[in-house]
N, C-alpha and C. Protein backbone atom coordinates (compact mmCIF):
# COMPACT_ATOMS: atom_id res chain seq x y z
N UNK A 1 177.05 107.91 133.65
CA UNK A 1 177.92 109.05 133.83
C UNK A 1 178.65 109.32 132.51
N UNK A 2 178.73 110.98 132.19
CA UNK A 2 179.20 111.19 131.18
C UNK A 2 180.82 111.45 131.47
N UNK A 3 181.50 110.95 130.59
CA UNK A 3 183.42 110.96 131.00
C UNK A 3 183.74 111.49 129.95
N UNK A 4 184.71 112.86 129.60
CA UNK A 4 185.42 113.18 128.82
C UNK A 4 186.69 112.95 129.01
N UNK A 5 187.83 113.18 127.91
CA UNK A 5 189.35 112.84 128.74
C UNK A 5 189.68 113.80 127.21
N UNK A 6 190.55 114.57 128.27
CA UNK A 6 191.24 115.64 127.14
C UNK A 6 192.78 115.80 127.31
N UNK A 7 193.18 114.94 126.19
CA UNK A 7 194.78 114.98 126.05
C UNK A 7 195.34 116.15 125.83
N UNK A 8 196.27 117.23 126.50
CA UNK A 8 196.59 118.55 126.25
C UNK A 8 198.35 118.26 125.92
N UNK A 9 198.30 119.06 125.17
CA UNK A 9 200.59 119.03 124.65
C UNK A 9 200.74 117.37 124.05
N UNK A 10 199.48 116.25 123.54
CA UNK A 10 199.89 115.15 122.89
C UNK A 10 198.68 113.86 123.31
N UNK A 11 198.99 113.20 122.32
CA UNK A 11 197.93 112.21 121.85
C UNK A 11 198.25 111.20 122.49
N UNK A 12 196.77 110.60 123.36
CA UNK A 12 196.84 109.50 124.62
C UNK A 12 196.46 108.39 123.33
N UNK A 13 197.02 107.05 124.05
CA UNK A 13 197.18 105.79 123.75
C UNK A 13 195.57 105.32 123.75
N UNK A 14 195.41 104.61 123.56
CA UNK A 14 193.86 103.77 123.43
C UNK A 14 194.14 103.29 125.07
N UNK A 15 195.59 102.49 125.73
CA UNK A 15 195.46 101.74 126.72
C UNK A 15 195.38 102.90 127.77
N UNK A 16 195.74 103.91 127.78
CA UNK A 16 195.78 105.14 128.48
C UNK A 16 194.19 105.69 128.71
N UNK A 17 194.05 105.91 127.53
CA UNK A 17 192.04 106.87 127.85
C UNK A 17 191.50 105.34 128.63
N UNK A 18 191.49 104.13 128.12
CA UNK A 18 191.07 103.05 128.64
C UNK A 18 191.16 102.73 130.28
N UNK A 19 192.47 103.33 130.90
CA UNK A 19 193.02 102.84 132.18
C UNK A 19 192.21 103.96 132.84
N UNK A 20 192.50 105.01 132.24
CA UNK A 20 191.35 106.20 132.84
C UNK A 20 189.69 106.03 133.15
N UNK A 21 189.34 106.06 131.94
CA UNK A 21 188.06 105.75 131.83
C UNK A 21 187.20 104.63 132.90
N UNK A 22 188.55 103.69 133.04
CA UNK A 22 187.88 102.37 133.94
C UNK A 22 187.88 102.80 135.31
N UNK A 23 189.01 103.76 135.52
CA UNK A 23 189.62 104.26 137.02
C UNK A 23 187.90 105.22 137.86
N UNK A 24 187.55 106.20 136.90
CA UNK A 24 186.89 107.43 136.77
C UNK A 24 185.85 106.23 136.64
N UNK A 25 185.31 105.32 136.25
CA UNK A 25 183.66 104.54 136.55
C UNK A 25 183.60 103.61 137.89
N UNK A 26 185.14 103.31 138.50
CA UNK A 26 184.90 103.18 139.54
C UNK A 26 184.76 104.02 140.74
N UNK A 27 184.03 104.94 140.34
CA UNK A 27 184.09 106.21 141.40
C UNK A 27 182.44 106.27 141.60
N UNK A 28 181.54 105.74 140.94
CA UNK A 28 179.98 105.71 141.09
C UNK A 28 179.87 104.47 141.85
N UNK A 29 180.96 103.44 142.70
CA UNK A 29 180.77 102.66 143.58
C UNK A 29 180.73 103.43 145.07
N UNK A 30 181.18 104.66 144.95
CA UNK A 30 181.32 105.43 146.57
C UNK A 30 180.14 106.04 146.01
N UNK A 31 179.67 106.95 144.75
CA UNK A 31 178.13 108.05 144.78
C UNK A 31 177.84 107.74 143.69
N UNK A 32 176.13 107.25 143.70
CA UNK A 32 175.54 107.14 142.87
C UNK A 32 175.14 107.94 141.94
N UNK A 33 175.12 109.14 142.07
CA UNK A 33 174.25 110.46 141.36
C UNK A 33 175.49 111.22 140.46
N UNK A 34 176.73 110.40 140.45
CA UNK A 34 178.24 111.15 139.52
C UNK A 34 177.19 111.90 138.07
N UNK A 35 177.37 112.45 138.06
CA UNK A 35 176.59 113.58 136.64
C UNK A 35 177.58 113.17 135.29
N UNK A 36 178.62 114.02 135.64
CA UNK A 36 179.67 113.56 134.83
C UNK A 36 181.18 113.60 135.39
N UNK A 37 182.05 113.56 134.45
CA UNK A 37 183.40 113.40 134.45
C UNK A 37 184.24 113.93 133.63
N UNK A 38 185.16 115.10 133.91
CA UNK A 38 186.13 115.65 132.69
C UNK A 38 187.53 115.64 133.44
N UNK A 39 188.35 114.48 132.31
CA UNK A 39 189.92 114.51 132.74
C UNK A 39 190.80 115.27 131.77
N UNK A 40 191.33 115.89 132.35
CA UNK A 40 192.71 116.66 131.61
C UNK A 40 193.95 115.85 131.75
N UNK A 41 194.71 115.44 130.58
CA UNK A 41 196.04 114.55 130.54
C UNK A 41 196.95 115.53 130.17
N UNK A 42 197.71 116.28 131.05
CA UNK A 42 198.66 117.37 130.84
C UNK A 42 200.00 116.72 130.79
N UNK A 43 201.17 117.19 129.79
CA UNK A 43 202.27 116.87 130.14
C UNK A 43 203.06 118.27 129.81
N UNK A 44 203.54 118.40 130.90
CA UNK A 44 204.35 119.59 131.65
C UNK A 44 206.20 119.87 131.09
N UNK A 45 205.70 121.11 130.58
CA UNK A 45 207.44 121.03 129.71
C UNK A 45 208.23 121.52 131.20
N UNK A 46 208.80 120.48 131.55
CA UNK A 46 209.87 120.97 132.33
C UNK A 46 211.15 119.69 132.80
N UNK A 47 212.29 120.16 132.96
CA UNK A 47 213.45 118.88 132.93
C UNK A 47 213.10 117.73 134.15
N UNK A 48 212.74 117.98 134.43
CA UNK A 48 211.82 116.93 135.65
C UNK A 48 210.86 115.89 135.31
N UNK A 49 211.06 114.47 135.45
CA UNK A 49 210.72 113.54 135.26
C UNK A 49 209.56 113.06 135.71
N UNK A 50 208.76 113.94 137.08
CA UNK A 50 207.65 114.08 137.31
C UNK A 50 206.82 115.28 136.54
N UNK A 51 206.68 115.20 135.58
CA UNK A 51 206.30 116.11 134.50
C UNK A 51 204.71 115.29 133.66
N UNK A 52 203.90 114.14 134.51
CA UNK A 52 202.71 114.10 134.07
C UNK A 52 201.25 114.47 135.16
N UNK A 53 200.68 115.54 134.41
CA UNK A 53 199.59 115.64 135.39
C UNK A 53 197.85 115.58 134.50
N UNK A 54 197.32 114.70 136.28
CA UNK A 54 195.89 114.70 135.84
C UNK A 54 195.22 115.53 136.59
N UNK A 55 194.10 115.98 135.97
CA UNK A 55 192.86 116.65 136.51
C UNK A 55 191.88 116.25 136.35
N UNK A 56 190.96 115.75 137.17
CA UNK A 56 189.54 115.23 137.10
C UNK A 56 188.44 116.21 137.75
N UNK A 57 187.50 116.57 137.16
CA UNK A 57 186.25 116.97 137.71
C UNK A 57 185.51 116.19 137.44
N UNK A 58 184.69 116.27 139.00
CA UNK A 58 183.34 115.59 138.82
C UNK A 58 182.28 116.10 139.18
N UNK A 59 181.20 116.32 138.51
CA UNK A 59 180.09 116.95 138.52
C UNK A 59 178.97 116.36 139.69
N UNK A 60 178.79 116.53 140.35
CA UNK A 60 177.81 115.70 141.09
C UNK A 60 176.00 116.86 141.52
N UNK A 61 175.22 116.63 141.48
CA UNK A 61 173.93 117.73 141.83
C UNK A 61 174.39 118.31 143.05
N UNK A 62 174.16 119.65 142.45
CA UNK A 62 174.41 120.87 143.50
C UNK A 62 176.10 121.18 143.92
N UNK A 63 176.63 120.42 142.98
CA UNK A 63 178.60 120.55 143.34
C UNK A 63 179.38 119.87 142.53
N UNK A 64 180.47 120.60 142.44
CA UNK A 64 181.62 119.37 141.78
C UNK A 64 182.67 119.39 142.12
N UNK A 65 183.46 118.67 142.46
CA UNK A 65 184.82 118.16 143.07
C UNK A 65 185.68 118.23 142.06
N UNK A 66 187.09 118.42 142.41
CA UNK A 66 188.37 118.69 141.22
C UNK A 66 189.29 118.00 142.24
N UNK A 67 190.52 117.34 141.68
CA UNK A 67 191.53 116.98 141.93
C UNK A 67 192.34 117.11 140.95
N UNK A 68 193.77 117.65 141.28
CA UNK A 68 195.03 117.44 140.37
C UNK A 68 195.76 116.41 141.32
N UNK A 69 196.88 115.72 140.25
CA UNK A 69 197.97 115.54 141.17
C UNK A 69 199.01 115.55 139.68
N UNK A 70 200.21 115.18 140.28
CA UNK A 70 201.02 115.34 139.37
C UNK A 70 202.05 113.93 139.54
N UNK A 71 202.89 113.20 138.66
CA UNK A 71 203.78 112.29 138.92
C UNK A 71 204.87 111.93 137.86
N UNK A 72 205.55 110.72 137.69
CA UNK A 72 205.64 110.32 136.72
C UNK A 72 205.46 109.49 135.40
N UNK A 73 204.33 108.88 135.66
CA UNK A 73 203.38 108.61 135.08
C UNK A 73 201.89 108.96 135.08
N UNK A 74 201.10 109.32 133.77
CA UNK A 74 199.90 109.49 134.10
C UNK A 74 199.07 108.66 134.91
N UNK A 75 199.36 106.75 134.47
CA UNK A 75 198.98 105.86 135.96
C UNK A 75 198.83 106.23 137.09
N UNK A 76 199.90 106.82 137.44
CA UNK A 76 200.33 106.78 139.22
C UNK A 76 199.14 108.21 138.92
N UNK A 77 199.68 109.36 138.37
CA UNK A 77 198.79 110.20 138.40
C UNK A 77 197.05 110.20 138.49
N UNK A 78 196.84 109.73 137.95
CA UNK A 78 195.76 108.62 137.29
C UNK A 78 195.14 108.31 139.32
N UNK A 79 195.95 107.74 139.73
CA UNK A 79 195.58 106.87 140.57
C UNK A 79 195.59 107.65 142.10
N UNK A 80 196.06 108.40 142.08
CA UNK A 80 196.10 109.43 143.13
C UNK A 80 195.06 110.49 142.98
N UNK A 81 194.98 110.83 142.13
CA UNK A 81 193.61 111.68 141.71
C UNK A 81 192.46 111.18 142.43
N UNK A 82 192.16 110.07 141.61
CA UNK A 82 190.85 108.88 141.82
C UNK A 82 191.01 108.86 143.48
N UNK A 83 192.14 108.58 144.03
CA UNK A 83 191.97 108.70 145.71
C UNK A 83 191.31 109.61 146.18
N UNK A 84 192.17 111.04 145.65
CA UNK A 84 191.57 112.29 146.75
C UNK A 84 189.92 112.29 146.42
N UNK A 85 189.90 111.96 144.83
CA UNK A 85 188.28 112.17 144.71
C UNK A 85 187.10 111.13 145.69
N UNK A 86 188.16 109.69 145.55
CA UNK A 86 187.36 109.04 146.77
C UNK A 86 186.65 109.39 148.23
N UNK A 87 187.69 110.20 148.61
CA UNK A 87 187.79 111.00 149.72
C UNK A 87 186.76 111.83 149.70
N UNK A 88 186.58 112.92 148.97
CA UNK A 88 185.85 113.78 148.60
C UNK A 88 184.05 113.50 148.36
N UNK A 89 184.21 112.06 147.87
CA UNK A 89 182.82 111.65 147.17
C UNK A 89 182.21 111.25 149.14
N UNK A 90 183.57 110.32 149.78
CA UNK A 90 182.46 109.95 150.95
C UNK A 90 182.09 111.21 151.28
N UNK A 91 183.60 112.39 151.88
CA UNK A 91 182.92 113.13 152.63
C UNK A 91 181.71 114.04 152.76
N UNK A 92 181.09 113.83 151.34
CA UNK A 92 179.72 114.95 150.40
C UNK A 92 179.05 113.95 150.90
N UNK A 93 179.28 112.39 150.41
CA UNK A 93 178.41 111.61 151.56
C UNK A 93 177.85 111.59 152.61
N UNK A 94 178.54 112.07 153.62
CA UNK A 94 178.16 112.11 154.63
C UNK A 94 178.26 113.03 155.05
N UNK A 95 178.31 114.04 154.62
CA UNK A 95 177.60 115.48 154.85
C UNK A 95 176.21 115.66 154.46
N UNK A 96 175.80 115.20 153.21
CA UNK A 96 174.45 115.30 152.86
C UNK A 96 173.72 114.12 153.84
N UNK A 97 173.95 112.65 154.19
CA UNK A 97 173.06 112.18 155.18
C UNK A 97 173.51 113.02 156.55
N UNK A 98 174.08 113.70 157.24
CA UNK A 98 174.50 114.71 158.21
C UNK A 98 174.61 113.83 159.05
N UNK A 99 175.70 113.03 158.84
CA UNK A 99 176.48 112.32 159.68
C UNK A 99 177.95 112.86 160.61
């Protein structure tokens, strides 16, 4: 699987693209056929301390899934994303075996 990660408004850490990157390859343990992967690392000008957001697409044959979430850390962000997409990967799962 191909993974991009695009830092937008500032420059991600090595341990940051890293925590991502590892998060986003455990997602070909729910679907085998992941195509690729593009994350957006947004940080949001506003006085609010929940001001980091991720976006992940994932490409999969014949569709692709998106999740945002937003928090205060890209981690937590990071990690809530990767959920809904979990979600998302069974339910294409088991729609395509038509369960």
């Amino acid at each position: 699987m191909k993974t991009t990660i695009n830092a937008i408004k500032f420059d991600a850490d090595r341990k940051l693209v890293a925590f991502v990157q590892d998060k986003v390859r455990k997602l070909s343990k729910f679907y085998d056929d992941i195509l690729a992967a593009e994350v957006f690392l947004k940080l949001e000008n506003t006085q609010e301390t929940d001001n980091k957001i991720v976006e992940i697409k994932i490409e999969i044959p014949g569709n692709s899934l998106f999740s945002r979430k937003q928090s205060k850390t890209f981690e937590e962000s990071t990690d809530l994303a990767i959920d809904a997409l979990k979600l998302q990967l069974i339910k294409h799962k088991e729609k395509m075996r038509g369960v």
